[in-house]
N, C-alpha and C. Protein backbone atom coordinates (compact mmCIF):
# COMPACT_ATOMS: atom_id res chain seq x y z
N UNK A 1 0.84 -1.18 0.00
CA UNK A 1 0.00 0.00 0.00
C UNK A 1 0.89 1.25 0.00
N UNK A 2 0.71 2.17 -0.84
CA UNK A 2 1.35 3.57 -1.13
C UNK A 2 0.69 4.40 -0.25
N UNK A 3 1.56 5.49 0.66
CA UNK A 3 0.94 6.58 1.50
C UNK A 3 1.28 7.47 0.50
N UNK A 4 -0.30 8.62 0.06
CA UNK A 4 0.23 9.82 -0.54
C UNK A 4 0.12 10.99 -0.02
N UNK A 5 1.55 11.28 0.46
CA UNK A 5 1.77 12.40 1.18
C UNK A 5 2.01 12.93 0.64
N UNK A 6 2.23 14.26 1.03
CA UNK A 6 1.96 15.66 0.00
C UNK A 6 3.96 15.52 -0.18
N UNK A 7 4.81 15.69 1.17
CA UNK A 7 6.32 15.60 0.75
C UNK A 7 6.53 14.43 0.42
N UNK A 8 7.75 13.82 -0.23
CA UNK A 8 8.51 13.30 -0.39
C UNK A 8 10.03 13.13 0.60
N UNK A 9 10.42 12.18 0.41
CA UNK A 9 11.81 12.12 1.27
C UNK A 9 12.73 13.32 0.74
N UNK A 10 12.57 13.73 -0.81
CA UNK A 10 13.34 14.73 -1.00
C UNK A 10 13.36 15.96 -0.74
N UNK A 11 11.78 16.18 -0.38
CA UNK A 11 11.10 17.54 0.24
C UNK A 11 11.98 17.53 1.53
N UNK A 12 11.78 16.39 2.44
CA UNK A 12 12.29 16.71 3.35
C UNK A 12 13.72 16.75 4.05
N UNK A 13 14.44 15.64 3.07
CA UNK A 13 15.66 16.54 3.09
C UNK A 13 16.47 18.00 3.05
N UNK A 14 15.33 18.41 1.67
CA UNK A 14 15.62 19.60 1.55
C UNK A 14 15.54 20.71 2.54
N UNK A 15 14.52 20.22 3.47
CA UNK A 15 13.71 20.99 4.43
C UNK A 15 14.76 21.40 5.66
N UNK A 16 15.30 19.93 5.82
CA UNK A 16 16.11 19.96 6.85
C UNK A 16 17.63 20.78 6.77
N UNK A 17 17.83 20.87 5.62
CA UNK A 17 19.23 21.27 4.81
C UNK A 17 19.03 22.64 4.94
N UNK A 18 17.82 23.15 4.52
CA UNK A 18 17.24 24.62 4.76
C UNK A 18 17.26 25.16 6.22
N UNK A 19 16.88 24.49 7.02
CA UNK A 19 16.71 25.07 8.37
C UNK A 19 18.13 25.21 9.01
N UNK A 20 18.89 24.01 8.32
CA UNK A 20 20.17 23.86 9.22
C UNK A 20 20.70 25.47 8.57
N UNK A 21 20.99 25.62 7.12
CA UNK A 21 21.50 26.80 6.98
C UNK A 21 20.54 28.44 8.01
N UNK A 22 19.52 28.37 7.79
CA UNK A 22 19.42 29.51 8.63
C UNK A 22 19.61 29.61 9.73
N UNK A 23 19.58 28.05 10.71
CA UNK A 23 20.67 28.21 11.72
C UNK A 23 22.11 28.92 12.18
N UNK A 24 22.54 28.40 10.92
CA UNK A 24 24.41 28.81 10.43
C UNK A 24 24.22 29.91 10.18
N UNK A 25 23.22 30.51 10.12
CA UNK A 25 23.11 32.35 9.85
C UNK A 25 22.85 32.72 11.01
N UNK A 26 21.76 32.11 11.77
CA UNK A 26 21.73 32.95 13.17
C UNK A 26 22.43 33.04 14.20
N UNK A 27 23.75 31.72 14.23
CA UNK A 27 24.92 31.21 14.83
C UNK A 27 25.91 32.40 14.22
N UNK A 28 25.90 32.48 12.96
CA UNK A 28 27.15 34.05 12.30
C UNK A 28 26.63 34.81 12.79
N UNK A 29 25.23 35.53 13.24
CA UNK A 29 24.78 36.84 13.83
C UNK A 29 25.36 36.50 15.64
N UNK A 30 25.08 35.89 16.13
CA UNK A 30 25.45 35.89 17.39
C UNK A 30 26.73 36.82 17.92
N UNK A 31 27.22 36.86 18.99
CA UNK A 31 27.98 37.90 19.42
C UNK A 31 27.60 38.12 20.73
N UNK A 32 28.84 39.05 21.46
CA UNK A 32 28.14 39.81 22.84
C UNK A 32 27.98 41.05 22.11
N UNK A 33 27.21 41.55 22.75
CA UNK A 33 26.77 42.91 22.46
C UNK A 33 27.45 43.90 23.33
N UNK A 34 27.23 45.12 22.87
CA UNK A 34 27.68 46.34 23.91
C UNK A 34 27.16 46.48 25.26
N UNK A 35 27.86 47.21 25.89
CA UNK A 35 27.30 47.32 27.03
C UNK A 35 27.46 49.09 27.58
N UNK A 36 26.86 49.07 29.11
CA UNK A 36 26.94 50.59 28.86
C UNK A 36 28.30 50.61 29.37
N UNK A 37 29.38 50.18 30.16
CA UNK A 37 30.19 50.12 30.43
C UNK A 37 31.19 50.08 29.41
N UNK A 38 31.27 49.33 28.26
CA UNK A 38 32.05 49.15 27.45
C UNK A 38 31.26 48.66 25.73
N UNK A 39 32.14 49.84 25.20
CA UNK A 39 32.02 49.39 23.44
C UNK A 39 32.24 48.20 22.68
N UNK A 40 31.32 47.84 22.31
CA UNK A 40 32.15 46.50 21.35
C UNK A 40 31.73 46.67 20.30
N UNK A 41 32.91 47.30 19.15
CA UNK A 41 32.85 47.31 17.79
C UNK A 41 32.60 46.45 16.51
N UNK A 42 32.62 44.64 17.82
CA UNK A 42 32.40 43.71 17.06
C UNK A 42 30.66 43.58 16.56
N UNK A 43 30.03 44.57 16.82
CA UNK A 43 28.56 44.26 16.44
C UNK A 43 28.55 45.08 15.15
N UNK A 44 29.57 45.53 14.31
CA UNK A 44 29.58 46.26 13.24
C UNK A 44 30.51 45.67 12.37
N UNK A 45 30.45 44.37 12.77
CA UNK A 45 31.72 43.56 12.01
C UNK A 45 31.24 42.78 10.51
N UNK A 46 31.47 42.84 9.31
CA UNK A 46 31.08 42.22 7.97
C UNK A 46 30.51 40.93 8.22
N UNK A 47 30.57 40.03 9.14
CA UNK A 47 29.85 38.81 9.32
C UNK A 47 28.66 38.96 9.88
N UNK A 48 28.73 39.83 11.21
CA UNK A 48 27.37 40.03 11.36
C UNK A 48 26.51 41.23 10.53
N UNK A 49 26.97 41.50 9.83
CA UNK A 49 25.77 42.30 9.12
C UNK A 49 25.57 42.18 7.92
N UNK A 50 26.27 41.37 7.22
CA UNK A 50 26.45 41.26 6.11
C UNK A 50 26.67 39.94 5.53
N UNK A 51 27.06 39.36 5.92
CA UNK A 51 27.29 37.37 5.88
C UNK A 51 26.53 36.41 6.14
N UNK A 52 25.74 36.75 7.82
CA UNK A 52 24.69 35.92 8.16
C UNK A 52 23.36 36.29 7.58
N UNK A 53 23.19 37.74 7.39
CA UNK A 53 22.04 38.21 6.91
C UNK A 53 21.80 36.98 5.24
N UNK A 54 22.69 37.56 4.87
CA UNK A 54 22.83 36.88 3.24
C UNK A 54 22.51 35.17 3.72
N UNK A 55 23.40 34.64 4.71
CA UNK A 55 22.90 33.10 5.05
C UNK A 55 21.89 32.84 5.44
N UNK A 56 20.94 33.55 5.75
CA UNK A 56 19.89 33.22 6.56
C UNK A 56 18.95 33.61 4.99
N UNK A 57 19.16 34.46 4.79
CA UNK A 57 18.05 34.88 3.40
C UNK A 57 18.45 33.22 2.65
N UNK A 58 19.97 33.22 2.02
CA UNK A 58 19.80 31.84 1.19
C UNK A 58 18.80 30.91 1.86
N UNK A 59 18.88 30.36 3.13
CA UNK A 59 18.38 29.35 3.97
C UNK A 59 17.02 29.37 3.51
N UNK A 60 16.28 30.85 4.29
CA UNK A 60 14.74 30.56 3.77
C UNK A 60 14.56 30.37 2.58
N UNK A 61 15.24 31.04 1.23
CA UNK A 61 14.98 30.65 -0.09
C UNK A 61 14.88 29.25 -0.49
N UNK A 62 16.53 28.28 0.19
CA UNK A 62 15.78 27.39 -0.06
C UNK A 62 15.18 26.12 0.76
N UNK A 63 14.65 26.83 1.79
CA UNK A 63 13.38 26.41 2.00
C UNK A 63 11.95 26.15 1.50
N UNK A 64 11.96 27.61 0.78
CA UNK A 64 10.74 27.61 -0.36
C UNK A 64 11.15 26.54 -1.16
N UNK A 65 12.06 26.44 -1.63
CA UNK A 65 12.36 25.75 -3.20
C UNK A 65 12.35 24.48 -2.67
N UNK A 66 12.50 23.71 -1.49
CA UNK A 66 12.37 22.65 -0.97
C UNK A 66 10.80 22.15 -0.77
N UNK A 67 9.70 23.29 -0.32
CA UNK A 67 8.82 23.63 -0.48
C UNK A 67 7.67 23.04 -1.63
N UNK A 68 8.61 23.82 -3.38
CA UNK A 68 7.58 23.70 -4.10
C UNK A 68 8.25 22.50 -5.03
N UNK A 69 9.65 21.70 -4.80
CA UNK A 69 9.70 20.61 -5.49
C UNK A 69 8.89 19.58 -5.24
N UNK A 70 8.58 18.83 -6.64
CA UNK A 70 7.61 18.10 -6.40
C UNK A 70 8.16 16.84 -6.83
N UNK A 71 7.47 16.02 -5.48
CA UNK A 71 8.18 14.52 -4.94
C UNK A 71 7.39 13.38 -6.30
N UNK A 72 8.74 12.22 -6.82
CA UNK A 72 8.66 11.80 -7.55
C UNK A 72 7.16 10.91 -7.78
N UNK A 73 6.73 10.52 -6.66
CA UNK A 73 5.33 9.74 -7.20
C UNK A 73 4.21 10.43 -7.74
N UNK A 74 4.10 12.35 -7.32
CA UNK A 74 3.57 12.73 -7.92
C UNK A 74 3.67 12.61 -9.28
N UNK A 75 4.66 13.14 -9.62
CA UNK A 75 5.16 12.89 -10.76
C UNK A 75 4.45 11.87 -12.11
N UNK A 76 5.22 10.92 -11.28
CA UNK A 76 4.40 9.59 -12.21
C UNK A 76 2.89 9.57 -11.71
N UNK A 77 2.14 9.85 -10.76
CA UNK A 77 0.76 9.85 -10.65
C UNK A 77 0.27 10.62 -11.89
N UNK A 78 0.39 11.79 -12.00
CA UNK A 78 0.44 12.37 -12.89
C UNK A 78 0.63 11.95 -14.47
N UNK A 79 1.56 11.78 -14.72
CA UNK A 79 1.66 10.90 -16.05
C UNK A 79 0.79 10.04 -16.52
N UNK A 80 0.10 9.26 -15.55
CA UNK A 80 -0.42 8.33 -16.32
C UNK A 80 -1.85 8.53 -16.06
């Protein structure tokens, strides 16, 4: 008996591959922050504002695209 689920194993690979990267983006944003006592210039540093942002955007993108691939039994359901 065939279960027809809407993902596929490849959906959800993808899914998982996606989340891990916007992880790895919110892990590059991390940091201590300033305080009132003391400056830290590292919150103006090219990784966090500029590196993770970009990793985290790829991530959700492809999330979508993990999203709208469509798993092979559709496929052949379809076909015939």
């Amino acid at each position: 008996m065939k279960n027809n689920f809407a993902f596929g194993k490849l959906n959800y690979i993808l899914l998982i591959v996606g989340f891990l990267i916007v992880v790895v983006g919110f892990i590059l944003m991390s940091g201590n922050g300033t305080t009132e006592e003391a400056f830290n210039p590292d919150i103006f540093s090219t990784r966090r504002i500029v590196v993770a942002p970009l990793v985290c955007l790829f991530g959700f993108i492809f999330v979508v695209v993990a999203i709208l691939v469509k798993p092979k039994h559709n496929k052949i359901k379809n076909e015939e």
